[in-house]
N, C-alpha and C. Protein backbone atom coordinates (compact mmCIF):
# COMPACT_ATOMS: atom_id res chain seq x y z
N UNK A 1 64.31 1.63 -7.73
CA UNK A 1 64.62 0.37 -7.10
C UNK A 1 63.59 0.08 -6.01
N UNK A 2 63.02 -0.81 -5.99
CA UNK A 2 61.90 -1.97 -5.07
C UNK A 2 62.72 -2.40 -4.33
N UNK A 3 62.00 -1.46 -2.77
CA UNK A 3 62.65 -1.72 -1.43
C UNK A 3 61.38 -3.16 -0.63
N UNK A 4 62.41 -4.13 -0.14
CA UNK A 4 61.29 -5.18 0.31
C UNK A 4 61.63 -5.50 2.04
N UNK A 5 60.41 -5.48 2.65
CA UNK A 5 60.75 -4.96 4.33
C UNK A 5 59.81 -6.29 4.56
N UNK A 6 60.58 -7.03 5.80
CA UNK A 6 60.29 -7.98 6.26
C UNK A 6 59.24 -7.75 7.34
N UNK A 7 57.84 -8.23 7.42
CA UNK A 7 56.95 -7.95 8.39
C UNK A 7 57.33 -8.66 10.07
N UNK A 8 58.07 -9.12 9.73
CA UNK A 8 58.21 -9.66 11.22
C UNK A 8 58.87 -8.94 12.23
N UNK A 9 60.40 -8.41 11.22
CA UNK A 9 61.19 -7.71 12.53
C UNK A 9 61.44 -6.40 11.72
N UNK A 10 60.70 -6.00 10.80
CA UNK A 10 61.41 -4.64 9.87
C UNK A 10 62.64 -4.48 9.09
N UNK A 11 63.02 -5.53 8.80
CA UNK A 11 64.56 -5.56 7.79
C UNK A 11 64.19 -4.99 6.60
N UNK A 12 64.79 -4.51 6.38
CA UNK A 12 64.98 -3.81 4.67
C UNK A 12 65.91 -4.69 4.10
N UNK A 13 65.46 -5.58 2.77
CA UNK A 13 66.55 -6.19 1.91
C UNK A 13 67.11 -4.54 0.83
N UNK A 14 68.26 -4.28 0.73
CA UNK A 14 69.11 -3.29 -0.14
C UNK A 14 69.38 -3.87 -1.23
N UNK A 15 68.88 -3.76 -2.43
CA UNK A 15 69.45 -4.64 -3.23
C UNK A 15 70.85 -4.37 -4.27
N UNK A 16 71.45 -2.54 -3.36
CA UNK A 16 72.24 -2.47 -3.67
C UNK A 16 73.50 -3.32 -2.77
N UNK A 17 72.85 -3.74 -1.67
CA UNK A 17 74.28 -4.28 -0.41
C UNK A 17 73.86 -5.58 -0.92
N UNK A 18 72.97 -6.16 -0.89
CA UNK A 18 72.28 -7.62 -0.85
C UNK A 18 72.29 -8.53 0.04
N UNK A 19 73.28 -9.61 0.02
CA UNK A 19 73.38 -10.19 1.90
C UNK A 19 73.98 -11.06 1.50
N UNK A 20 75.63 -10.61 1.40
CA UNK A 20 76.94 -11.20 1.80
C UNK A 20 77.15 -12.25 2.44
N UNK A 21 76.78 -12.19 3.45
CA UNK A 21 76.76 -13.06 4.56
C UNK A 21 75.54 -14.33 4.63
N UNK A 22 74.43 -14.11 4.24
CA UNK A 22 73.20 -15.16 3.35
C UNK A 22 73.46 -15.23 1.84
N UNK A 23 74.99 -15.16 1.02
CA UNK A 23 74.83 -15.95 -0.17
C UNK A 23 74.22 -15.01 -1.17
N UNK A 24 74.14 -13.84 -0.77
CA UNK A 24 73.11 -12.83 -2.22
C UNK A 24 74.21 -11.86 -2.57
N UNK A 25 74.65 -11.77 -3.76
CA UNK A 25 75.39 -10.85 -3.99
C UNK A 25 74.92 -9.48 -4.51
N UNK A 26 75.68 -8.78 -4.12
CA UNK A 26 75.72 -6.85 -3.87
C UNK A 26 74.71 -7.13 -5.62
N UNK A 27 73.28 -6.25 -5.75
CA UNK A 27 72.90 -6.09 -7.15
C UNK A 27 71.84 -6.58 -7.24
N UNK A 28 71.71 -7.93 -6.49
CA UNK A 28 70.49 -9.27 -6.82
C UNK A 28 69.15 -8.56 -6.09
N UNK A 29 68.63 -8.70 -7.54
CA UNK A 29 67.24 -8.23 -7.16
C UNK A 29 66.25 -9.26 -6.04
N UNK A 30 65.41 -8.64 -5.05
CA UNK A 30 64.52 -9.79 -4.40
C UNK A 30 64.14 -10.59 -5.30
N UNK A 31 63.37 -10.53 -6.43
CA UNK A 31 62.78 -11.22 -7.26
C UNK A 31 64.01 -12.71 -7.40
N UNK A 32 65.10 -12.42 -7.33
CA UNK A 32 65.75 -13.22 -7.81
C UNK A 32 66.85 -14.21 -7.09
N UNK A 33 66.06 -13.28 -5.68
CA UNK A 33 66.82 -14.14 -4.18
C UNK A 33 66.36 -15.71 -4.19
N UNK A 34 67.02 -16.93 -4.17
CA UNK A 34 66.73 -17.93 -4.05
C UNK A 34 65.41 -18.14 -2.69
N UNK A 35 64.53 -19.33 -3.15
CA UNK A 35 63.35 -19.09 -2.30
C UNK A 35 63.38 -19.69 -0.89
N UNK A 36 64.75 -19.95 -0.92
CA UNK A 36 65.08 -20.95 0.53
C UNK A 36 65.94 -20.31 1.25
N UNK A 37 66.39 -18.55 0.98
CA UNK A 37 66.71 -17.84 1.13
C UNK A 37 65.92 -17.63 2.65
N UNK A 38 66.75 -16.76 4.12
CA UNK A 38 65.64 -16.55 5.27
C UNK A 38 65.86 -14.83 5.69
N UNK A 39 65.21 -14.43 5.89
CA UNK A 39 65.87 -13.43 7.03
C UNK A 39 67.00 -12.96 7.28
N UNK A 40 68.01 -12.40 7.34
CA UNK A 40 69.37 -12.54 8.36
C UNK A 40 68.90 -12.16 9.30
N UNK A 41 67.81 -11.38 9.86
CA UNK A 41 67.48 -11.11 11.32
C UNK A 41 67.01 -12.06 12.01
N UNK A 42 65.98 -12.14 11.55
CA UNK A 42 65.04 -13.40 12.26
C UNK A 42 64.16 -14.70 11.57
N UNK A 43 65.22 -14.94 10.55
CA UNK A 43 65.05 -16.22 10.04
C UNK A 43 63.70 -16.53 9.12
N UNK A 44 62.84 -15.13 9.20
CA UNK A 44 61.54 -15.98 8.38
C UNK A 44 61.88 -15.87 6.73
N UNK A 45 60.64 -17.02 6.17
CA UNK A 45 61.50 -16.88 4.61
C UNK A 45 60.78 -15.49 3.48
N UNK A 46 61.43 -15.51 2.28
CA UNK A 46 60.65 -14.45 1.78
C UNK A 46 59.62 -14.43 1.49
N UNK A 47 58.79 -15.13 1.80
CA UNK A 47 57.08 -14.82 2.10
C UNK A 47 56.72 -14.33 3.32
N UNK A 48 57.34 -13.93 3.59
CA UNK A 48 57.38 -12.73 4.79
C UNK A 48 57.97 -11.43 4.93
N UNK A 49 58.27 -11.15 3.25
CA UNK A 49 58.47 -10.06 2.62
C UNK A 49 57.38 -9.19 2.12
N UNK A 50 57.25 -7.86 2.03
CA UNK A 50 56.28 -6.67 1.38
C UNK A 50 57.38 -6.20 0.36
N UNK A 51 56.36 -5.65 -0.52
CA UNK A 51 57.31 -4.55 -1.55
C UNK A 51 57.08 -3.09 -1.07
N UNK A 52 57.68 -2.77 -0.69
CA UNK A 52 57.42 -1.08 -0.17
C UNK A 52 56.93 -0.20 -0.93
């Protein structure tokens, strides 16, 4: 599993937890996170994602 870490503040998206709370359910791969999708930390969008 492709861990993806946000360069701004270091978040790790889990794509086993996903983000409940931003609309991604437990499973959803990054690839498949909507692109208007942000951060839950600090709001930037996923082009401000790495693949680890």
């Amino acid at each position: 599993m492709n861990e993806w870490t946000c360069t701004v503040c270091g978040y790790v998206y889990n794509q086993e937890l996903g983000d409940p709370d931003g609309g991604i359910a437990p499973g959803t791969k990054f690839e498949d996170i909507p692109d208007d999708w942000v951060c839950p930390v600090c709001g930037v969008g996923k082009d401000m994602f790495e693949l680890n």
